[in-house]
Protein backbone atom coordinates (compact mmCIF):
# COMPACT_ATOMS: atom_id res chain seq x y z
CA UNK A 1 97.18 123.92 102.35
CA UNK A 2 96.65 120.27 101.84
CA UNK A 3 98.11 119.25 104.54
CA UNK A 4 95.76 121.47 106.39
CA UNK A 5 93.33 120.44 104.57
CA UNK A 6 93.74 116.71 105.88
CA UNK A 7 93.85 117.54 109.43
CA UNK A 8 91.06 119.41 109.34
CA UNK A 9 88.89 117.23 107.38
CA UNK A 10 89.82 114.14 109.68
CA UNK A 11 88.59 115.78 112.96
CA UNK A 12 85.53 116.27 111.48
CA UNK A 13 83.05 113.69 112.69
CA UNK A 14 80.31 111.89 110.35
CA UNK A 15 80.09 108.11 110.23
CA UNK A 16 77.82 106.55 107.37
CA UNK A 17 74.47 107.90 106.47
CA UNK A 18 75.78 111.04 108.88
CA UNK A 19 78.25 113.16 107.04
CA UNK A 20 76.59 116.50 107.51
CA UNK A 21 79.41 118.26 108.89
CA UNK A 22 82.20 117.06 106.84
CA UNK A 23 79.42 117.65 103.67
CA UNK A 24 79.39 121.25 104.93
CA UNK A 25 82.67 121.81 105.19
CA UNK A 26 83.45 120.77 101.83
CA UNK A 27 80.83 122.91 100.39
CA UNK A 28 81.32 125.96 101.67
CA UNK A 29 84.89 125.56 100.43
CA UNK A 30 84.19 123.93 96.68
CA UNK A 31 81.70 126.79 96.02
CA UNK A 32 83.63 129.46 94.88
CA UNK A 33 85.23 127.45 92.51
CA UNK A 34 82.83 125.25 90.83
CA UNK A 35 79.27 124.39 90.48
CA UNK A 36 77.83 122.10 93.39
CA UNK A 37 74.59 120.34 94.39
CA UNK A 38 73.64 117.74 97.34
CA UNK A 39 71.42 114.48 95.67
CA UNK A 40 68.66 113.43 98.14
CA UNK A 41 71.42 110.78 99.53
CA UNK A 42 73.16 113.86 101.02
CA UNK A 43 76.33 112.77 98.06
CA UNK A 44 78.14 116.08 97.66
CA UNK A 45 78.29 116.44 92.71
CA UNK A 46 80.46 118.69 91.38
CA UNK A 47 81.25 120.41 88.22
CA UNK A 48 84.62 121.74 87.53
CA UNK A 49 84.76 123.66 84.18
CA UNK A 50 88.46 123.13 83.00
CA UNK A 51 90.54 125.23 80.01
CA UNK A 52 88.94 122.83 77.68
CA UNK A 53 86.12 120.79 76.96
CA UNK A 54 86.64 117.16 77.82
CA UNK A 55 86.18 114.20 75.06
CA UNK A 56 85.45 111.65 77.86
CA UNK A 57 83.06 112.49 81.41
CA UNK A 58 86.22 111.71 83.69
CA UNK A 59 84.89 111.33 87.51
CA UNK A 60 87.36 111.63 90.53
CA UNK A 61 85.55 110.19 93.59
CA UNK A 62 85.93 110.24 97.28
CA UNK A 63 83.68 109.00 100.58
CA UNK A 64 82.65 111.13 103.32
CA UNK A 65 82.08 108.49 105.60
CA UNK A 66 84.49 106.96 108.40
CA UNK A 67 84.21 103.52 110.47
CA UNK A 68 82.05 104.30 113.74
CA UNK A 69 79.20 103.07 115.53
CA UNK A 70 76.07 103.57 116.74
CA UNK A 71 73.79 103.38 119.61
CA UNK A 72 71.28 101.12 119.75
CA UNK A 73 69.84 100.84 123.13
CA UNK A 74 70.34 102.55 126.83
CA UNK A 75 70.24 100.67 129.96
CA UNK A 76 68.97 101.59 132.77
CA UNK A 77 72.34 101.81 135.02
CA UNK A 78 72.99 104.52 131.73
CA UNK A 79 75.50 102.44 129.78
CA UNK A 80 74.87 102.40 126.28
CA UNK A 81 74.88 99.55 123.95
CA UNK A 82 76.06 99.98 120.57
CA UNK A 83 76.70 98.56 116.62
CA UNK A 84 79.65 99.35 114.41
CA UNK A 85 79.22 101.36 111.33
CA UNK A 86 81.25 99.70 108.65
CA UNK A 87 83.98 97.06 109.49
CA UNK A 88 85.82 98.03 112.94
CA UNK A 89 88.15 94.98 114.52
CA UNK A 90 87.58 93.98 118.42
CA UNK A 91 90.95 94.44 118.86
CA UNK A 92 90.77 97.90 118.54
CA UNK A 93 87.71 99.31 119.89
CA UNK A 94 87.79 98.56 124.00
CA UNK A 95 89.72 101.48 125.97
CA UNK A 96 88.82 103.76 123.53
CA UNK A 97 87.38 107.10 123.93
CA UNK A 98 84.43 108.12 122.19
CA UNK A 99 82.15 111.12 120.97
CA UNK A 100 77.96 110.26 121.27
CA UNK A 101 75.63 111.94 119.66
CA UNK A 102 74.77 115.45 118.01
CA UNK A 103 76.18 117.29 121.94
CA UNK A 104 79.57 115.33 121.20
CA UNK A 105 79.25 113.83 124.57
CA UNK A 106 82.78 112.14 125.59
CA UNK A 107 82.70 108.63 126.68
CA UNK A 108 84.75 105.23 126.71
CA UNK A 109 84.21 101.86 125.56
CA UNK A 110 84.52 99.52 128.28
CA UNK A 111 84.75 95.87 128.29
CA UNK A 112 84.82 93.19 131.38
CA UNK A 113 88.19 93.93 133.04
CA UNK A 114 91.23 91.65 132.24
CA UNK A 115 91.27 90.70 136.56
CA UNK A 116 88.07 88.84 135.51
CA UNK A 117 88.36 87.37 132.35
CA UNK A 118 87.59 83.29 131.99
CA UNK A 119 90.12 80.90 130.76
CA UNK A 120 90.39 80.76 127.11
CA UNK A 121 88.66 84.79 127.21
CA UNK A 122 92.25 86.50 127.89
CA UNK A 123 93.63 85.11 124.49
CA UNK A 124 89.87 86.99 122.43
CA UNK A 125 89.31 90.45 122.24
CA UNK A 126 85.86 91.21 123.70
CA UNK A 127 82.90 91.37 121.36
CA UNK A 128 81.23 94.36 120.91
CA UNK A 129 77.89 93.31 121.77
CA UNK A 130 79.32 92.53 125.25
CA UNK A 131 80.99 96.25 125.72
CA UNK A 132 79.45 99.40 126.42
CA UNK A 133 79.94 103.18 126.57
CA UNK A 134 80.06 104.86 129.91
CA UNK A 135 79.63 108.29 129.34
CA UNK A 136 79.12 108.53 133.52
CA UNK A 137 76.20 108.83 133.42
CA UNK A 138 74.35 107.78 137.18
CA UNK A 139 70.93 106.09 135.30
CA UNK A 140 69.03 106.13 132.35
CA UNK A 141 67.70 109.17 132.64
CA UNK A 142 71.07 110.96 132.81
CA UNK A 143 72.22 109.06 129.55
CA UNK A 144 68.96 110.12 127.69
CA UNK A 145 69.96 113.43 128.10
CA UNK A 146 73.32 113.45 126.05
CA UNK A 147 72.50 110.69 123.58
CA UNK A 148 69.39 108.88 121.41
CA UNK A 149 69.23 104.98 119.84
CA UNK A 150 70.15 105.63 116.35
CA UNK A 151 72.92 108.68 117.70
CA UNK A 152 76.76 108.17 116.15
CA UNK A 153 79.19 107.71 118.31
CA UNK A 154 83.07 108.39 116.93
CA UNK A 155 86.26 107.70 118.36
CA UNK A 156 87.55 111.40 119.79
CA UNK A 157 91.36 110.81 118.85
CA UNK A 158 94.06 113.85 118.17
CA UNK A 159 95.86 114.44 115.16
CA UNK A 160 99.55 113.67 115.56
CA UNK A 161 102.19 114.46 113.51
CA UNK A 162 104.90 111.97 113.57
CA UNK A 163 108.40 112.81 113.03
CA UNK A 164 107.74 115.47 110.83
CA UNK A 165 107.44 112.59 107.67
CA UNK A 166 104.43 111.43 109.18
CA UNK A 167 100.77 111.53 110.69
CA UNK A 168 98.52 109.98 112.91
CA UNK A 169 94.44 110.64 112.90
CA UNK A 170 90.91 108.82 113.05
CA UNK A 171 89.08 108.85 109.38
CA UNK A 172 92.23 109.36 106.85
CA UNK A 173 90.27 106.34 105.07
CA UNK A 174 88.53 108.67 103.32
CA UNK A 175 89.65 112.46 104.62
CA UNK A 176 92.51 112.55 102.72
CA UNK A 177 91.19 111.65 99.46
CA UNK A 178 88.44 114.07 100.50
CA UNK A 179 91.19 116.73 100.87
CA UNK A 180 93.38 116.09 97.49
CA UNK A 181 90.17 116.34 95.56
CA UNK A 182 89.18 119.95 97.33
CA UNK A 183 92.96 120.69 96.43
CA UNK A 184 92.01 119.78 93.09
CA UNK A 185 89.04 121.97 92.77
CA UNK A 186 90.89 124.97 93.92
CA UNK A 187 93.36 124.77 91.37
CA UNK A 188 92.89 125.15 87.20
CA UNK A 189 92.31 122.21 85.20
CA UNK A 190 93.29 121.96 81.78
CA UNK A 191 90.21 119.91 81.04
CA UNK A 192 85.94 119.86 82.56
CA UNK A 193 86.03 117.23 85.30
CA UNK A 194 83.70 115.42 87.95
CA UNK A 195 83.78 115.49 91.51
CA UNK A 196 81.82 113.37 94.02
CA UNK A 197 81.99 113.21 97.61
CA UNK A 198 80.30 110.38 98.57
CA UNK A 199 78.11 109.23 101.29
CA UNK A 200 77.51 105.38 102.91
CA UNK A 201 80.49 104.04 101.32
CA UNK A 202 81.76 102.14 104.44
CA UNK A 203 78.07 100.22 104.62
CA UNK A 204 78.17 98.92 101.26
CA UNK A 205 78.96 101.78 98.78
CA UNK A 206 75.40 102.86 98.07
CA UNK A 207 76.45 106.83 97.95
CA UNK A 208 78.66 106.05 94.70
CA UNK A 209 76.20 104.18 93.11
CA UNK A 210 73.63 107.13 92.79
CA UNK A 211 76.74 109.67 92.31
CA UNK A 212 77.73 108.03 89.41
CA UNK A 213 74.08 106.99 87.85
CA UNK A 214 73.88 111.19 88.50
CA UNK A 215 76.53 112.12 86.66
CA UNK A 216 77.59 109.14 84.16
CA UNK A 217 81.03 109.35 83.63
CA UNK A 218 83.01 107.26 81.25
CA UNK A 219 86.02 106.90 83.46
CA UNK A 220 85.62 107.32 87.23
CA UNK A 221 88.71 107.04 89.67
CA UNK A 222 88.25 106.06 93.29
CA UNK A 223 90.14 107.94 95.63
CA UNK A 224 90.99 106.01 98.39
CA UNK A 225 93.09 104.75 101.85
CA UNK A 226 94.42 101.26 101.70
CA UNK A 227 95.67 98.91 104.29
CA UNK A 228 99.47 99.39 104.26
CA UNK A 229 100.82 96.32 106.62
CA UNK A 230 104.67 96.98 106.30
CA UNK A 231 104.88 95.96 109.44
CA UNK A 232 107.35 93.17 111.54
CA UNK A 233 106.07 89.24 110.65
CA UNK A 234 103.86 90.11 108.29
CA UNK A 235 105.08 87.51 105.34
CA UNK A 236 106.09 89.00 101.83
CA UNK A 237 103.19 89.28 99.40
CA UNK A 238 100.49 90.17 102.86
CA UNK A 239 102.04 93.84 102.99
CA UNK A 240 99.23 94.89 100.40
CA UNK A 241 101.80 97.75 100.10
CA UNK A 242 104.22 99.91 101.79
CA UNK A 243 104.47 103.61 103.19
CA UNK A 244 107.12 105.89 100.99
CA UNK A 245 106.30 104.48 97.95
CA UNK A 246 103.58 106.38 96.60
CA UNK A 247 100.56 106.02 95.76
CA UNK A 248 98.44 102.50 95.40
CA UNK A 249 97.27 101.36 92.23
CA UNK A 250 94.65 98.57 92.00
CA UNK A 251 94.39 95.77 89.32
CA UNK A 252 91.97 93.89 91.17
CA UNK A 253 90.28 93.82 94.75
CA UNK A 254 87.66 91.52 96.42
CA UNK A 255 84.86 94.14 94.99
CA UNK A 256 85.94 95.03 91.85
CA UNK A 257 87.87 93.84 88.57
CA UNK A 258 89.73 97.29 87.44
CA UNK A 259 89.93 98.59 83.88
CA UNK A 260 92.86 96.59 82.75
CA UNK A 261 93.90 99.12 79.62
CA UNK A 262 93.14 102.14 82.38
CA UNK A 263 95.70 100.49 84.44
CA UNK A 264 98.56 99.56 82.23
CA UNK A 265 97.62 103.57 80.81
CA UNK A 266 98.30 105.19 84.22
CA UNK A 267 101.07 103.12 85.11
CA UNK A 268 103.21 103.99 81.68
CA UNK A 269 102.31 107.26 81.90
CA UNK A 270 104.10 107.84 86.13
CA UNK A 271 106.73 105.77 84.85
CA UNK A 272 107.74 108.13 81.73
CA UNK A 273 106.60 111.02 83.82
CA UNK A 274 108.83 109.92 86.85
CA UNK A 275 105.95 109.99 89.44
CA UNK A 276 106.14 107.85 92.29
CA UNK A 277 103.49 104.65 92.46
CA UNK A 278 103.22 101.43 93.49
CA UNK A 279 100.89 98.49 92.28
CA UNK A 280 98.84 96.79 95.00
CA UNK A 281 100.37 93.32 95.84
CA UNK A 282 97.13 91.34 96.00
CA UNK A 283 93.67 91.15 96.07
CA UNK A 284 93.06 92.93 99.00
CA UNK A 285 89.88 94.94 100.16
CA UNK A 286 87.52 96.80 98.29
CA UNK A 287 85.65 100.18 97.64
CA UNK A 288 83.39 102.09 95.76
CA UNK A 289 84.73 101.48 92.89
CA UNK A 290 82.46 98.66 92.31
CA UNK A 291 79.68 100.74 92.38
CA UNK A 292 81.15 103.59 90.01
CA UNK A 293 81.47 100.94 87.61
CA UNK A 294 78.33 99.81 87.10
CA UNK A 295 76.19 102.82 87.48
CA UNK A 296 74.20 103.91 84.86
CA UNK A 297 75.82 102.47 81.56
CA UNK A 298 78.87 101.29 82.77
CA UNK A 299 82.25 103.04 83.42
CA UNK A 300 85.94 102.16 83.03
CA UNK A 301 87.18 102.46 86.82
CA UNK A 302 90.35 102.59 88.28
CA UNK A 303 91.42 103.34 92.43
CA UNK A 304 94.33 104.99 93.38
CA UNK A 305 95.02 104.98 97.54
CA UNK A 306 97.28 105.98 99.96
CA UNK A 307 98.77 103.41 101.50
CA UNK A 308 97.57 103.92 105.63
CA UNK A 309 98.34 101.82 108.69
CA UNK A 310 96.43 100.68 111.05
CA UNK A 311 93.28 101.76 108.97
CA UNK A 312 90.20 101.50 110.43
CA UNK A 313 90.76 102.13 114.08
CA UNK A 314 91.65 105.69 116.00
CA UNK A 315 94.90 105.86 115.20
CA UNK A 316 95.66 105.82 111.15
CA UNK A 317 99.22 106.76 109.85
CA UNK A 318 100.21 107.96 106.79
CA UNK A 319 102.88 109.94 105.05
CA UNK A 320 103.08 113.45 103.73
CA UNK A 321 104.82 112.26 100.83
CA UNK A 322 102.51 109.47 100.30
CA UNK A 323 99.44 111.97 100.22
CA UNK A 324 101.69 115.06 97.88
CA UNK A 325 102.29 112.18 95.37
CA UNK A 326 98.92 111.10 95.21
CA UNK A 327 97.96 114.60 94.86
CA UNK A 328 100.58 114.79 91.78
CA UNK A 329 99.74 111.78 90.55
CA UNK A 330 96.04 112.63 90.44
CA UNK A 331 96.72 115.78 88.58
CA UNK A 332 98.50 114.32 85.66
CA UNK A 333 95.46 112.10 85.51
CA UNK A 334 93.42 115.41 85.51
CA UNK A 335 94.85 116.00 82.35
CA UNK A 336 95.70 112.59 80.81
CA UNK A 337 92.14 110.61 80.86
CA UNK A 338 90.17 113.55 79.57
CA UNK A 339 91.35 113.11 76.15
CA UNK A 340 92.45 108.89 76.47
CA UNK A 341 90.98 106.94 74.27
């Protein structure tokens, strides 16, 4: 079920600050097994009641939210203009297709054709205040009718499975961590825990930050996608980490400085458990984390990913086994932290 879970959950569309359908998915499926409520920031709080009464509030936390973009103004020959929502390379946004607005009208990014690029502009990838989105629409008028300033627009990409090991999807950063947790939910805990799908984490974490305040925890663990670059030429110690090794733990990012008795915890407890893991090999990134920790009165935080390439763009890969041991891993933790001291 998790892995249908995952696909489902990453064809879903809902950049920052519009996660309405993935929000709805999720809650029509949490509520028969816990309690639920929606914050005015649209964050999705639960409460899973466990075999036993937890000595510490232990939050597991995942983001809505994917990378996308956003319209900002249609021209008159009925191109559209647009901004990204949360950090999307150049390099893989021209050529694309896209979905606009609340009719899911399809369209491509277009750019000024390679037969008439400058000197010196063949070796750039085109900025995206200089592309557009034709949807083919004829005027203005025409593109009013399928899409608004202020409208998300999503890359419209298929989920592939990849030699059966293996898939390939838009939004895994944060889908999948979205679909261990609901796996979590379903199941029986041995101890209470805390659940929070968050919104607005890929425009600076603000969902998280009133999530947490909400329900104070005293340890909260991101659940996240990280940038796996076990790829040709990249030099050792740039990989971040690699696919088939589990999943990613983080000592220290470019947002956040991780619980460092939390870590060395989790870590001795998969290695004398024999769970698969692997620590991330440099400060790489960041995530809401940052703003779990310093909600309310403070938190001991830790993130655990799964390593993804290409993250970011329309085409994401990850492993099966990857996301199952994060899953394990994360249900260990279910019953380890409640109780750590």
């Amino acid at each position: 079920m998790l892995r249908d879970d995952i696909e489902t959950l990453c064809g879903l569309r809902g950049i920052s600050g519009q996660e309405d359908e993935v929000r709805d998915f999720l809650l029509k499926e949490i509520a028969p097994y816990a309690a639920c409520t929606v914050d005015a920031m649209g964050n999705l709080l639960v409460e899973k009641k466990g075999k036993k009464t937890a000595e510490k509030r232990v939050l597991f936390s995942a983001h809505m939210d994917e990378v996308g973009f956003i319209v900002t103004h249609i021209e008159e020959d009925g191109l559209l203009r647009i901004a990204p929502v949360g950090g999307i390379s150049p390099l893989v946004t021209p050529g694309r297709a896209v979905l606009v607005g609340e009719k899911a009208a399809p369209g491509v990014i277009g750019c000024k054709p390679v037969h008439l690029l400058e000197k010196g502009e063949k070796d750039k990838p085109a900025p995206l205040e200089e592309c557009r989105v034709d949807m083919g629409a004829a005027n203005k008028e025409e593109a009013c009718a399928l899409a608004s300033p202020g409208d998300a627009v999503t890359f419209d990409a298929s989920f592939l499975r990849l030699g059966g090991e293996k898939f390939c999807a838009k939004a895994i950063d944060d889908r999948a961590g979205c679909a261990i947790l609901l796996d979590m939910i379903r199941q029986e805990l041995p101890y209470d825990c805390l659940f929070s799908f968050t919104v607005q984490e890929e425009t600076g974490c603000a969902g998280a930050k009133a999530a947490a305040f909400a329900l104070r925890p005293d340890i909260a663990i991101a659940v996240e996608s990280t940038t796996a670059a076990d790829l040709a030429d990249v030099k050792p110690g740039k990989e971040v980490c690699r696919q088939g090794c589990g999943p990613v733990l983080s000592f220290m990012d470019k947002g956040t400085l991780y619980d460092k008795e939390l870590f060395r915890f989790v870590c001795e407890r998969a290695e004398k458990n024999g769970l698969a893991f692997q620590t991330k090999q440099g400060v790489f990134g960041g995530n809401e984390s940052r703003s779990l920790q310093t909600a309310g009165g403070g938190a001991r935080v830790l993130a655990v990913s799964l390593p993804v390439r290409y993250l970011h763009s329309a085409s994401g890969v990850c492993g099966w086994r990857d996301a199952e041991e994060t899953r394990k891993l994360l249900g260990h933790m279910a019953a380890w932290l409640p109780g750590w001291v």
